[in-house]
C-alpha atoms as a PDB file:
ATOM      1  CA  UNK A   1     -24.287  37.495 -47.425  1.00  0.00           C
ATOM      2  CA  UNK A   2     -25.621  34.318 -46.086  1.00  0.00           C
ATOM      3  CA  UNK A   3     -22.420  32.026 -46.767  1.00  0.00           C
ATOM      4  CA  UNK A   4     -20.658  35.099 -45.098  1.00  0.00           C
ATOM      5  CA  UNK A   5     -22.256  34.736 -41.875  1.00  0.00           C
ATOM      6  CA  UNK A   6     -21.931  31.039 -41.584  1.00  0.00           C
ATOM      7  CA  UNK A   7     -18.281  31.504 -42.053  1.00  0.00           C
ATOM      8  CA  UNK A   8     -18.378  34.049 -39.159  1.00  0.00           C
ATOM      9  CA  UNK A   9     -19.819  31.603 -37.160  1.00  0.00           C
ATOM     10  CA  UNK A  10     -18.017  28.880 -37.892  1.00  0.00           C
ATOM     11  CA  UNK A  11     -15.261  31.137 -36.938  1.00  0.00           C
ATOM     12  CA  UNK A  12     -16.603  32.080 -33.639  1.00  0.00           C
ATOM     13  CA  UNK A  13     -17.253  28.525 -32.420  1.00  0.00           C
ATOM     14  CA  UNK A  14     -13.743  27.145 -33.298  1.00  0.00           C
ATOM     15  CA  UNK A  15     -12.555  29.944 -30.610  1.00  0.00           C
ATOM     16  CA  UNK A  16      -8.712  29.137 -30.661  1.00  0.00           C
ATOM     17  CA  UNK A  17      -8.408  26.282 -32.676  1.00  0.00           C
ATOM     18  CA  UNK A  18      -7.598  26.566 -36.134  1.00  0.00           C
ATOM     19  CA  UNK A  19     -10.524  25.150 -38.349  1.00  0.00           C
ATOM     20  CA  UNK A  20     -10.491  23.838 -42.351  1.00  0.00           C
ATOM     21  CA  UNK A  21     -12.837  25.690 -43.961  1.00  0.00           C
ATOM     22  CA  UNK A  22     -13.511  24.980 -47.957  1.00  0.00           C
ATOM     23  CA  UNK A  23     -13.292  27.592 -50.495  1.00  0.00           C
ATOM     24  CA  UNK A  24     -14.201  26.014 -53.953  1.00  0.00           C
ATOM     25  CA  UNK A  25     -12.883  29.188 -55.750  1.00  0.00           C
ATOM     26  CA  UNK A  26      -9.082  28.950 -54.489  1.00  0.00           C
ATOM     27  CA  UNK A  27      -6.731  28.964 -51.407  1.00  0.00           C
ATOM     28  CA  UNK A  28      -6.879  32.106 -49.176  1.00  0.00           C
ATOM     29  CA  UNK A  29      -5.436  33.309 -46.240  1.00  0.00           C
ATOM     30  CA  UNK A  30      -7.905  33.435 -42.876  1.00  0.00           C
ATOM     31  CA  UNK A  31      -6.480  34.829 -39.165  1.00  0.00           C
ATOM     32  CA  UNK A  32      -7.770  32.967 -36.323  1.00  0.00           C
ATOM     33  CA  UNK A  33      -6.210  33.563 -33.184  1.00  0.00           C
ATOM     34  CA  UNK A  34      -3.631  35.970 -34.096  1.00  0.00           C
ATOM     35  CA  UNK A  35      -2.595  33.345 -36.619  1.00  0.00           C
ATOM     36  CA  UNK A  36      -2.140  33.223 -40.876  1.00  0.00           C
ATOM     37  CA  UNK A  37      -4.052  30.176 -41.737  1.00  0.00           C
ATOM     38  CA  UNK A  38      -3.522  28.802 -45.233  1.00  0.00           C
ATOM     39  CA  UNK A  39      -6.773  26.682 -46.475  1.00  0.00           C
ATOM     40  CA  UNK A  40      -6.406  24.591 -49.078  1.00  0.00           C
ATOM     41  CA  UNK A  41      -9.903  23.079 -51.137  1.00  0.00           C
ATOM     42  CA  UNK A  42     -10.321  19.124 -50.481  1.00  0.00           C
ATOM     43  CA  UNK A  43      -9.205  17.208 -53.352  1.00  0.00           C
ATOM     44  CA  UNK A  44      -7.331  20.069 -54.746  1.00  0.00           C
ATOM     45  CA  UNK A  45      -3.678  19.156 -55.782  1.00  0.00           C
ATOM     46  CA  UNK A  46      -0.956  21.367 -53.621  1.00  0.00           C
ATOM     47  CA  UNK A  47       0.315  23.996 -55.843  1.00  0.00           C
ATOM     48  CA  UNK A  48       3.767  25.355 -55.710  1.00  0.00           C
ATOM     49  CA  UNK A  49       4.324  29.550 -54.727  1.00  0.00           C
ATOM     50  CA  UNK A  50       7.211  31.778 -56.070  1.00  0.00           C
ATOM     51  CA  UNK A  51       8.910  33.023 -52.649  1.00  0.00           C
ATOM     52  CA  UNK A  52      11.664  35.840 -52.469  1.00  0.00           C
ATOM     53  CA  UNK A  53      13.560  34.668 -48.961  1.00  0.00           C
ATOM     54  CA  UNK A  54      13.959  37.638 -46.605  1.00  0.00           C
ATOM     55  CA  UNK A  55      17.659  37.494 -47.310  1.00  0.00           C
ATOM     56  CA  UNK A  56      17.466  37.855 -51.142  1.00  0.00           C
ATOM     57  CA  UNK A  57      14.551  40.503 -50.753  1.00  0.00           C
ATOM     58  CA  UNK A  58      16.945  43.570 -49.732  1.00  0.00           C
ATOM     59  CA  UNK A  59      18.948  42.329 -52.668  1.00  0.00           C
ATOM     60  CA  UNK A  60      16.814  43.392 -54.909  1.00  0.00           C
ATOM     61  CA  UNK A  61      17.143  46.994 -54.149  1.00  0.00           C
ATOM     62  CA  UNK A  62      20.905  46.633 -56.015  1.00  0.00           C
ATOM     63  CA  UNK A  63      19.477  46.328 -59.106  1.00  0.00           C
ATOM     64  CA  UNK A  64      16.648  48.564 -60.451  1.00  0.00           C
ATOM     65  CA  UNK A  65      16.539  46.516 -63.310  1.00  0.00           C
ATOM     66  CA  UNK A  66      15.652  43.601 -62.028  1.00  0.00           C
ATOM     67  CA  UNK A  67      12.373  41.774 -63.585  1.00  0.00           C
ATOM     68  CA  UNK A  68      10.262  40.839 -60.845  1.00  0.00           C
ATOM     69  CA  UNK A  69       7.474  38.719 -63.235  1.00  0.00           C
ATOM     70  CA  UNK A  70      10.251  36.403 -63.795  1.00  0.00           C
ATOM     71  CA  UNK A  71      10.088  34.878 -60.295  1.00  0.00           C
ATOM     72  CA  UNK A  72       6.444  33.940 -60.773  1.00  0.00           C
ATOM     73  CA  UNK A  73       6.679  32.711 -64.767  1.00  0.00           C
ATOM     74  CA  UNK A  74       6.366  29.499 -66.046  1.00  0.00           C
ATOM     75  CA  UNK A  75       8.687  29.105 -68.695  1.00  0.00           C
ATOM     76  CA  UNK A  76       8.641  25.002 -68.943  1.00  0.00           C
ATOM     77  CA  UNK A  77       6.157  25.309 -72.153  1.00  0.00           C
ATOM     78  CA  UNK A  78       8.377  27.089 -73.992  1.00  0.00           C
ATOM     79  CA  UNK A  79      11.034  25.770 -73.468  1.00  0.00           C
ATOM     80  CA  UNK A  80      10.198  22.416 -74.325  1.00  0.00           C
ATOM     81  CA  UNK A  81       9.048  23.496 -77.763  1.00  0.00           C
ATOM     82  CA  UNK A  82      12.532  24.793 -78.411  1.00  0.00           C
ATOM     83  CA  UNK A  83      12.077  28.686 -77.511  1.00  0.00           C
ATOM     84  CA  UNK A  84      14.299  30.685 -75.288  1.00  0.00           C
ATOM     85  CA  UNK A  85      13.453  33.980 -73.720  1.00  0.00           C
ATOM     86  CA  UNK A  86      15.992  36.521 -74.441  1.00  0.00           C
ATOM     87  CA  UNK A  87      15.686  40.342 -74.053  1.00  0.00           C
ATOM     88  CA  UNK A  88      16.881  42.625 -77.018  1.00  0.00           C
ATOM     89  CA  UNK A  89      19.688  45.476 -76.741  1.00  0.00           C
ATOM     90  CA  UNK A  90      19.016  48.863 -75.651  1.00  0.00           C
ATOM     91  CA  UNK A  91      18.211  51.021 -78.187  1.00  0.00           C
ATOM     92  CA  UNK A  92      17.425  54.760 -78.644  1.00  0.00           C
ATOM     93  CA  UNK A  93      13.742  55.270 -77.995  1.00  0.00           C
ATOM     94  CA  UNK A  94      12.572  55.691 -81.104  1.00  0.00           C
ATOM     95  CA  UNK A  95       8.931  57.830 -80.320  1.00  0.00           C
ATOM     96  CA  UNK A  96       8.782  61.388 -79.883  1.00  0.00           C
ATOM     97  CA  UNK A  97       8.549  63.217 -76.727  1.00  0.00           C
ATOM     98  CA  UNK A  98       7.827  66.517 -75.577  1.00  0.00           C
ATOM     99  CA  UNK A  99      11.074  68.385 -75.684  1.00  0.00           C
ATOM    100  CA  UNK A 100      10.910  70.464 -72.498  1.00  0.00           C
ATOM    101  CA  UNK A 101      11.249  66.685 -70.635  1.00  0.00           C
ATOM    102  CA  UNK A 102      14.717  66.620 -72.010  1.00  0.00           C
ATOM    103  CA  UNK A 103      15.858  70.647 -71.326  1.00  0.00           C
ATOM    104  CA  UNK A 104      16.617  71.824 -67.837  1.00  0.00           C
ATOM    105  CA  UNK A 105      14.098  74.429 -67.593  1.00  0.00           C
ATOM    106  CA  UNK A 106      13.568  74.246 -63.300  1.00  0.00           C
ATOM    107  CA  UNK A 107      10.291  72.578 -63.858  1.00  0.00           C
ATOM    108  CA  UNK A 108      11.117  69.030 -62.174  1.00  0.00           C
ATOM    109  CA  UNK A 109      12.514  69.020 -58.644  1.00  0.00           C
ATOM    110  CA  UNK A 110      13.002  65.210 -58.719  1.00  0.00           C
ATOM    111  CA  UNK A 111      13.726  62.255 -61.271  1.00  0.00           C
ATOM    112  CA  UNK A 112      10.220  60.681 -59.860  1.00  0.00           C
ATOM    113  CA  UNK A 113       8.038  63.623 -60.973  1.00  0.00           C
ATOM    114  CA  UNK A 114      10.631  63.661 -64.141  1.00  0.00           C
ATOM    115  CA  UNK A 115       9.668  59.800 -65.076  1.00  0.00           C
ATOM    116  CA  UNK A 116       5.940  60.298 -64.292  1.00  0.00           C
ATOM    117  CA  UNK A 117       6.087  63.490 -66.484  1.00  0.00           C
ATOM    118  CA  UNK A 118       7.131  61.177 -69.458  1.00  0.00           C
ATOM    119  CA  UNK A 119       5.229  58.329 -68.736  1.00  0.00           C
ATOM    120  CA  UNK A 120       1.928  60.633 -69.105  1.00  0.00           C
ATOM    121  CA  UNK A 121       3.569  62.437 -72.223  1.00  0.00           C
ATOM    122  CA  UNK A 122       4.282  59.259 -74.101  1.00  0.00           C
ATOM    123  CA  UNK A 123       1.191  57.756 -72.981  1.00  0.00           C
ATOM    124  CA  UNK A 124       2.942  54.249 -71.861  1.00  0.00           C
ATOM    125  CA  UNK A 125      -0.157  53.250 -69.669  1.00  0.00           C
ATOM    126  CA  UNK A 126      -3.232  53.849 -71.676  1.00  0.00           C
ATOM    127  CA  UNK A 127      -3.484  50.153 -72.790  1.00  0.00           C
ATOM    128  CA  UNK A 128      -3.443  48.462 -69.110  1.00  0.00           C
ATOM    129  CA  UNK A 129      -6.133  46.375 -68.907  1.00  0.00           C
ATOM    130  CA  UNK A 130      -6.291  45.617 -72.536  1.00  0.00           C
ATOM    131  CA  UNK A 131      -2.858  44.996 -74.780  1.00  0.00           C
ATOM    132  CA  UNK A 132      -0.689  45.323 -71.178  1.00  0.00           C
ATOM    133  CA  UNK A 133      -1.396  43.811 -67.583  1.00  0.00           C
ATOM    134  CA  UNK A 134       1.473  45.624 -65.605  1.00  0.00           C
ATOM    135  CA  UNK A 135       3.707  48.975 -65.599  1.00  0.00           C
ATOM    136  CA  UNK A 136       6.186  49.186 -62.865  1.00  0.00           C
ATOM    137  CA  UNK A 137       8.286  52.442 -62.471  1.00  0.00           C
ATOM    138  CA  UNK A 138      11.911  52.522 -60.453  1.00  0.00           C
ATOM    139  CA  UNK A 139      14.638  55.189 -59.971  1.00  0.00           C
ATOM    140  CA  UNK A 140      18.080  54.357 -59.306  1.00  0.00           C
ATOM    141  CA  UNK A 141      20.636  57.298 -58.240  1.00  0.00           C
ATOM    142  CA  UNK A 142      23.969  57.078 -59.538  1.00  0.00           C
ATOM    143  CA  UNK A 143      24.721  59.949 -57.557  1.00  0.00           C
ATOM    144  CA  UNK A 144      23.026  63.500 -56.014  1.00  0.00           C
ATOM    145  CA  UNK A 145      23.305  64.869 -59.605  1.00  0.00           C
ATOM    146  CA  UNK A 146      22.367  61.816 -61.908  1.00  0.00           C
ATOM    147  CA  UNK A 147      19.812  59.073 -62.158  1.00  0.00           C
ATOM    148  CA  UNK A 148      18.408  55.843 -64.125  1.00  0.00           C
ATOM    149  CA  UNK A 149      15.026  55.687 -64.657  1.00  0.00           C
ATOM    150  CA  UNK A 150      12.893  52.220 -65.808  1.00  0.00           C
ATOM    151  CA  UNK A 151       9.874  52.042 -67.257  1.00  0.00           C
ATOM    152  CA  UNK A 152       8.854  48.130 -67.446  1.00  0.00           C
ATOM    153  CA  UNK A 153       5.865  47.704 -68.938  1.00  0.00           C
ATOM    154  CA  UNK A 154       4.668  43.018 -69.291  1.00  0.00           C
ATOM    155  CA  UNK A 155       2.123  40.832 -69.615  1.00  0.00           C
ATOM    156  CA  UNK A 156       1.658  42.087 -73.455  1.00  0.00           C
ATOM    157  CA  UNK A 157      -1.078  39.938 -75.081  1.00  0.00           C
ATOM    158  CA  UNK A 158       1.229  39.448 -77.851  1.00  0.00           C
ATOM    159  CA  UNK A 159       2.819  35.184 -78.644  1.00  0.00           C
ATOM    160  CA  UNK A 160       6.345  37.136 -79.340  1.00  0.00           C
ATOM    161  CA  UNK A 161       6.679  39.798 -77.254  1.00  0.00           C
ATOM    162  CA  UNK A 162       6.297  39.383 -73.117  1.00  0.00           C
ATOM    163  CA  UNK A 163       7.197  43.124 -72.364  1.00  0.00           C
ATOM    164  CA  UNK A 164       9.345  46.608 -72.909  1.00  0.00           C
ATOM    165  CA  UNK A 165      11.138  48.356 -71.041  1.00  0.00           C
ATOM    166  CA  UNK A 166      12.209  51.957 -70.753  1.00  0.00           C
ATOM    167  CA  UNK A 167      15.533  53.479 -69.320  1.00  0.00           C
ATOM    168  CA  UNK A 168      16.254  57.433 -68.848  1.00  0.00           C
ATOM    169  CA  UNK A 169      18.918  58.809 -68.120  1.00  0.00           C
ATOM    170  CA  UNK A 170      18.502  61.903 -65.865  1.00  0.00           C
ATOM    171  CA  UNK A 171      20.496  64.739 -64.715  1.00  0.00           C
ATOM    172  CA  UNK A 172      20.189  67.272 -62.005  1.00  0.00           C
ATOM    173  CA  UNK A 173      21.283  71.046 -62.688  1.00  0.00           C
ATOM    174  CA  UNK A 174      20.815  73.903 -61.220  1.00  0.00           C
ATOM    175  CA  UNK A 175      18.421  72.538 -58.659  1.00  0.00           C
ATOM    176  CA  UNK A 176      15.954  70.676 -61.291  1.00  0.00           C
ATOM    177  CA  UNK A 177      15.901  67.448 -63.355  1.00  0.00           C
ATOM    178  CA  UNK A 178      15.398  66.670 -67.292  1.00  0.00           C
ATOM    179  CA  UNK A 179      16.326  63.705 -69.385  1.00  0.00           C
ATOM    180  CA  UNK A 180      19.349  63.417 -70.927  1.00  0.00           C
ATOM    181  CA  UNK A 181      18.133  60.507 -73.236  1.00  0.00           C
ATOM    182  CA  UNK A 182      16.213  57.224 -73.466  1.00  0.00           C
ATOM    183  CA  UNK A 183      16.365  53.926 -74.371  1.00  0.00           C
ATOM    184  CA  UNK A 184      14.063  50.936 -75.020  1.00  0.00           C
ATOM    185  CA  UNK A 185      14.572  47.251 -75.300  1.00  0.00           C
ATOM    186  CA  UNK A 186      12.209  44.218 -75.290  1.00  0.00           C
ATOM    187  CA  UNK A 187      11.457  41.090 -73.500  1.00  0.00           C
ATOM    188  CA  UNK A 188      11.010  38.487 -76.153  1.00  0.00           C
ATOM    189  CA  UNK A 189       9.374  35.090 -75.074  1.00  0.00           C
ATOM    190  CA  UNK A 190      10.441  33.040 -78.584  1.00  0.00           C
ATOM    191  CA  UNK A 191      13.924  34.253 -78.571  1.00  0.00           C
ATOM    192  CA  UNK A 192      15.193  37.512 -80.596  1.00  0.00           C
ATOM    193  CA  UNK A 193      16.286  36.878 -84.054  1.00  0.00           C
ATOM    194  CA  UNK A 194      19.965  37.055 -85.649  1.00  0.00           C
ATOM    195  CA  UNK A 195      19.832  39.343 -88.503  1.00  0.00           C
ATOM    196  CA  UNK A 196      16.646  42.156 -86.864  1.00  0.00           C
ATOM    197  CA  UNK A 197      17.756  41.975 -83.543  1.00  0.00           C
ATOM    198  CA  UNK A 198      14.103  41.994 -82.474  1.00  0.00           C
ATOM    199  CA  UNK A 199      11.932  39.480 -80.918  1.00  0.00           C
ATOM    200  CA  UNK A 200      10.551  36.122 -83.277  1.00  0.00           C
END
């Protein structure tokens, strides 16, 4: 509370001028004057940021697929000890689901209540925090009547495997969606090998 209000006032005297204020923990953003001010610890080296460019941003909307985490990983490691990160083919999920998901039975009036539906049936996020730091869900349309689903689960604590993924195929009929199947693959960080087709 204390170091709080000396940063307040710190603030207040600098007015409109920007002023360097230390944070020992990391870099932050502070506004002063309307401004974004980036403040950077003394003596700390500059580090580099990942940056999507306004142009490419939009872009990204093209392809539901697309594995944001990979802008923001370091692969260098790796790669210098002779690994390569390759992501396995799609495959037909292999665990059960509940079988009205994949029936139309008028139950889902959109693909996003569809994907949620099976992400809560198959129980994809009940290790975040633990085995899994992210789960990202997309829908692409192919058309009024048909739709992709993803299911991208990384950040597995796991020295083979960096993350899954999940694709369903959906249809619309009569008004209502269900899957018409489903497919998993995985991101492997040591490459996938020749003969299982899985990751190292």
């Amino acid at each position: 509370m204390k170091k709080l209000s000396i940063m307040m006032s710190i603030l207040f005297l600098a007015a409109c001028s920007v002023e360097t204020i230390t944070d020992e923990r990391a870099k932050s953003v502070v506004e002063v004057s309307g401004k974004e001010v980036l403040r950077q610890p003394e003596g700390a080296e500059e580090q580099e940021y990942i940056k999507i460019s306004k142009e490419d941003a939009p872009k990204l909307w093209n392809d539901a697929d697309v594995q944001l985490w990979k802008y923001v990983t370091d692969y260098s490691l790796s790669e210098a000890m002779g690994y390569k990160q390759e992501i396995t083919n799609w495959r037909k999920f292999e665990d059960e689901f509940d079988k009205s998901l994949s029936s139309p039975n008028q139950t889902w009036e959109n693909p996003g209540k569809l994907l949620l539906a099976f992400m809560t049936d198959v129980e994809v996020s009940n290790f975040l925090g633990q085995g899994i730091w992210e789960v990202n869900s997309r829908i692409k349309f192919l058309d009024e009547n048909n739709a992709l689903g993803y299911i991208m689960s990384y950040g597995f604590f796991d020295d083979s495997t960096a993350g899954s993924d999940i694709k369903l195929k959906m249809k619309k009929e009569n008004g209502f969606w269900y899957i018409e199947s489903a497919e998993e693959r995985e991101q492997c960080s040591r490459g996938i090998g020749e003969k299982s087709g899985f990751c190292l």
